[in-house]
Protein backbone atom coordinates (compact mmCIF):
# COMPACT_ATOMS: atom_id res chain seq x y z
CA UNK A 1 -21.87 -0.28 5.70
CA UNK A 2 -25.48 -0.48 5.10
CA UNK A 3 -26.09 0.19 1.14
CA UNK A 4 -22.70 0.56 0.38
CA UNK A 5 -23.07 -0.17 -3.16
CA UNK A 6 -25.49 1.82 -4.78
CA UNK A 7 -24.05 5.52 -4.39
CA UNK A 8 -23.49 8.17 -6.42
CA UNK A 9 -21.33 7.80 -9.51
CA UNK A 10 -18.10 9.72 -8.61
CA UNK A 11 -16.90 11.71 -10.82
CA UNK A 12 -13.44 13.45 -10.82
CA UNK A 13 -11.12 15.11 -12.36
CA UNK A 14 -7.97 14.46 -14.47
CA UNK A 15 -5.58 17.17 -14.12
CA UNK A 16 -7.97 19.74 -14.00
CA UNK A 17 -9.05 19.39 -17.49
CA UNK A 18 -11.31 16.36 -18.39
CA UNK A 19 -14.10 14.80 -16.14
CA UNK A 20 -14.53 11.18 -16.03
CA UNK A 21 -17.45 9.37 -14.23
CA UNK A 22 -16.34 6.40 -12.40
CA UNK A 23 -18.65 3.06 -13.09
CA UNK A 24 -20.43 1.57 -9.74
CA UNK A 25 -18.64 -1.29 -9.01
CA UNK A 26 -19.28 -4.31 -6.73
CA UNK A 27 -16.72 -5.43 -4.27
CA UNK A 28 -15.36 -7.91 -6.31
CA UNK A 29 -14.86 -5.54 -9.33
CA UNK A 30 -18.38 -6.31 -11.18
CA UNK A 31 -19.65 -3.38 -13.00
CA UNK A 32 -23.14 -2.81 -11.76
CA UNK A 33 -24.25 -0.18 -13.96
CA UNK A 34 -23.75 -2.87 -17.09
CA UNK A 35 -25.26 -5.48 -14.67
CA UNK A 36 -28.59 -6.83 -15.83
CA UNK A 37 -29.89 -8.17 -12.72
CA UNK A 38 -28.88 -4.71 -11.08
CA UNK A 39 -30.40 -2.74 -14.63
CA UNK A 40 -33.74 -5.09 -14.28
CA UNK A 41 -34.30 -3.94 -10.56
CA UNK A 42 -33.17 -0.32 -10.85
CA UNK A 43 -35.64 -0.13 -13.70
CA UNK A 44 -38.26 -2.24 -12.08
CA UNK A 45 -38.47 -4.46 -15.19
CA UNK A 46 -39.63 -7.58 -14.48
CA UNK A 47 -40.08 -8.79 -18.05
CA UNK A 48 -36.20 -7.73 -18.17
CA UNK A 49 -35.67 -9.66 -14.88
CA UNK A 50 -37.43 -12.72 -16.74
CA UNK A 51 -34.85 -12.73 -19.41
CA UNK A 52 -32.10 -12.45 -16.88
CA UNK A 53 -33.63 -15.42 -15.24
CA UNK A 54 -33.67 -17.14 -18.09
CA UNK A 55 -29.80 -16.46 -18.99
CA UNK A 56 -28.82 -17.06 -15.16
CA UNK A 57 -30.29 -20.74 -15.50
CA UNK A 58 -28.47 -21.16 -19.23
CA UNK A 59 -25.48 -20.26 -17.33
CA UNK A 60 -25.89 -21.94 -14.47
CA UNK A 61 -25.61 -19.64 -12.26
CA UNK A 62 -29.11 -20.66 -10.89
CA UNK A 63 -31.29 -24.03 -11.02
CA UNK A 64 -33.99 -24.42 -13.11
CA UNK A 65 -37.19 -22.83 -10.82
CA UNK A 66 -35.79 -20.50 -9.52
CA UNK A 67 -38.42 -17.38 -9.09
CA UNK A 68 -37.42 -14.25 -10.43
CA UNK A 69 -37.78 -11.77 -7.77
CA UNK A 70 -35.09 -14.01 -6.00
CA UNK A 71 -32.42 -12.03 -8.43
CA UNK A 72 -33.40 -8.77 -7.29
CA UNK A 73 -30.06 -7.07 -6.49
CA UNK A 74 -29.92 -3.79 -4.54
CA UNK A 75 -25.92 -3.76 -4.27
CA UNK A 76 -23.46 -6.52 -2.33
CA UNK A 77 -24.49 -5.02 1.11
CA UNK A 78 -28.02 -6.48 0.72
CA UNK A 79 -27.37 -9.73 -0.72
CA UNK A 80 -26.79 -12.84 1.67
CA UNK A 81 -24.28 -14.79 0.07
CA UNK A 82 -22.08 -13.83 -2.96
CA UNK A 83 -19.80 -15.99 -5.51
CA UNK A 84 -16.94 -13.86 -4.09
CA UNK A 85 -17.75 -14.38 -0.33
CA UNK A 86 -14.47 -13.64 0.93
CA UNK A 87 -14.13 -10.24 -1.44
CA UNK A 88 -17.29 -9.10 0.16
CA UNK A 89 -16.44 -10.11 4.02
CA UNK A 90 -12.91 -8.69 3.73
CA UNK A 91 -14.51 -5.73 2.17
CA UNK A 92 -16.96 -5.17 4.99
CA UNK A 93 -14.29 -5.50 7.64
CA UNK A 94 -11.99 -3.41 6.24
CA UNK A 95 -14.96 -0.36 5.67
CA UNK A 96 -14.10 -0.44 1.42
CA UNK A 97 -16.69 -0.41 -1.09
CA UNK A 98 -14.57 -2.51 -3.38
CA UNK A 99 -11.58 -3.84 -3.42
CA UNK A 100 -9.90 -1.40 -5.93
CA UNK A 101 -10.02 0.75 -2.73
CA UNK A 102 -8.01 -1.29 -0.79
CA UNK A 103 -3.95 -0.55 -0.19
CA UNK A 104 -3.27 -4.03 -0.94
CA UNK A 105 -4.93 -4.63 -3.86
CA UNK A 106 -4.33 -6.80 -5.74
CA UNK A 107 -3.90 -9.34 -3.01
CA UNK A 108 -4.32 -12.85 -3.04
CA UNK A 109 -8.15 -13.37 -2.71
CA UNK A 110 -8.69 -10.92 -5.43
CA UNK A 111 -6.45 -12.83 -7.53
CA UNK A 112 -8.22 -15.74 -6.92
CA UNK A 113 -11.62 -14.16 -7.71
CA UNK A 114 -10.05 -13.01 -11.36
CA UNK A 115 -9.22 -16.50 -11.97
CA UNK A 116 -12.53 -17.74 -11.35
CA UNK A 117 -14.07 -14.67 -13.55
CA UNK A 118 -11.66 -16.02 -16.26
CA UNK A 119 -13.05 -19.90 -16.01
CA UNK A 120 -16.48 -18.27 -16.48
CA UNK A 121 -16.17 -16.38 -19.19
CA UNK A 122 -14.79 -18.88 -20.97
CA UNK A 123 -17.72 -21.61 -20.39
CA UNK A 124 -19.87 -18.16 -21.06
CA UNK A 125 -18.12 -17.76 -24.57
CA UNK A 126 -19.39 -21.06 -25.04
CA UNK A 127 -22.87 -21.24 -24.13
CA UNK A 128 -24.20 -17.68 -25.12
CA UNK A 129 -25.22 -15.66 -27.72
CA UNK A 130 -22.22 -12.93 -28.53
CA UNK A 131 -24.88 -10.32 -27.55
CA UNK A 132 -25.03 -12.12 -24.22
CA UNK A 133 -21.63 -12.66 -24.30
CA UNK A 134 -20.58 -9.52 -24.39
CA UNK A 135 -23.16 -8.33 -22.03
CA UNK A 136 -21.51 -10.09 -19.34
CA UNK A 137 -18.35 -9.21 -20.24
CA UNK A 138 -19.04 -5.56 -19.71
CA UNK A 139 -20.86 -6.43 -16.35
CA UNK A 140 -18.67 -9.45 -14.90
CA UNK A 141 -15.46 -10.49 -17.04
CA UNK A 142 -14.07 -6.89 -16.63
CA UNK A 143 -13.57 -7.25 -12.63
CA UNK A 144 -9.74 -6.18 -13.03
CA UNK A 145 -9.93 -3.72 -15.39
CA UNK A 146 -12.09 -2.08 -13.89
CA UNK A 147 -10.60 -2.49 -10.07
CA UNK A 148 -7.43 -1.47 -11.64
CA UNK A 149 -8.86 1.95 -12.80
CA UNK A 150 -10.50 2.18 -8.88
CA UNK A 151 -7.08 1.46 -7.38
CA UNK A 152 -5.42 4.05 -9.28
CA UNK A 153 -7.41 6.95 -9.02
CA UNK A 154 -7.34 6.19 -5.19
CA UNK A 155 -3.79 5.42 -4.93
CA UNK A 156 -3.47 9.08 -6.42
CA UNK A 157 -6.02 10.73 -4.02
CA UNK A 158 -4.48 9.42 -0.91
């Protein structure tokens, strides 16, 4: 499963006619092309990376001091530990890259994780800009849209 994550975009086709580039998701349904922790350290932009620092602490989804290089993010495979642990381990056993793969989706971890996605974005909606709002919305508040496109398209290719 090593590098799971960052692949190709896959691109298919819908009934022969129209072509439609899938996102890169995360196991837990994250979009990682709208990611800006995975943008920053595709690009190699560490004044980027700075910023996202910077929003991560507003957030709280790191302490103050935190160094910036620690946000590096080269897909779920390489990170240690992840907000949706138990996405990513059942993930890994089960050989999926995310869980929009998976014949059970949605089941009840997933579930769980869009409920905690939810309680987010709503103390997000509070405590950023609409710009950075909507930034993570397109990255992180989209988890089951986005695993619900997945699921179908590989429902249908089974």
């Amino acid at each position: 499963m090593e590098g799971f994550l960052f692949h190709a975009h896959e691109t298919i086709l819908l009934q022969g006619l129209l072509a439609v580039t899938l996102p890169i998701l995360g196991v837990c349904g994250d979009n990682c092309d709208e990611c800006p922790r995975g943008v920053a350290t595709r690009t190699g932009d560490e004044a980027l990376l700075e910023k996202v620092l910077d929003l991560w602490i507003k957030t709280g989804l790191r302490p103050a001091g935190t160094p910036a290089f620690s946000l590096l993010c080269h897909g779920c495979s390489t990170v240690p530990s992840c907000a949706y642990q138990a996405q990513k381990d059942c993930a890994i056993v089960r050989e999926l890259e995310n869980c929009g793969m998976c014949m059970e989706y949605p089941c009840g971890v997933v579930k769980e994780a869009f409920k905690r996605s939810d309680e987010f974005a709503e103390r997000c909606r509070n405590e950023c800009s609409k710009d950075e709002y909507e930034r993570f919305n397109r990255a992180f508040f989209s988890k089951k849209k986005y695993l619900d496109e997945m699921h179908a398209y590989h429902s249908k290719s089974k």
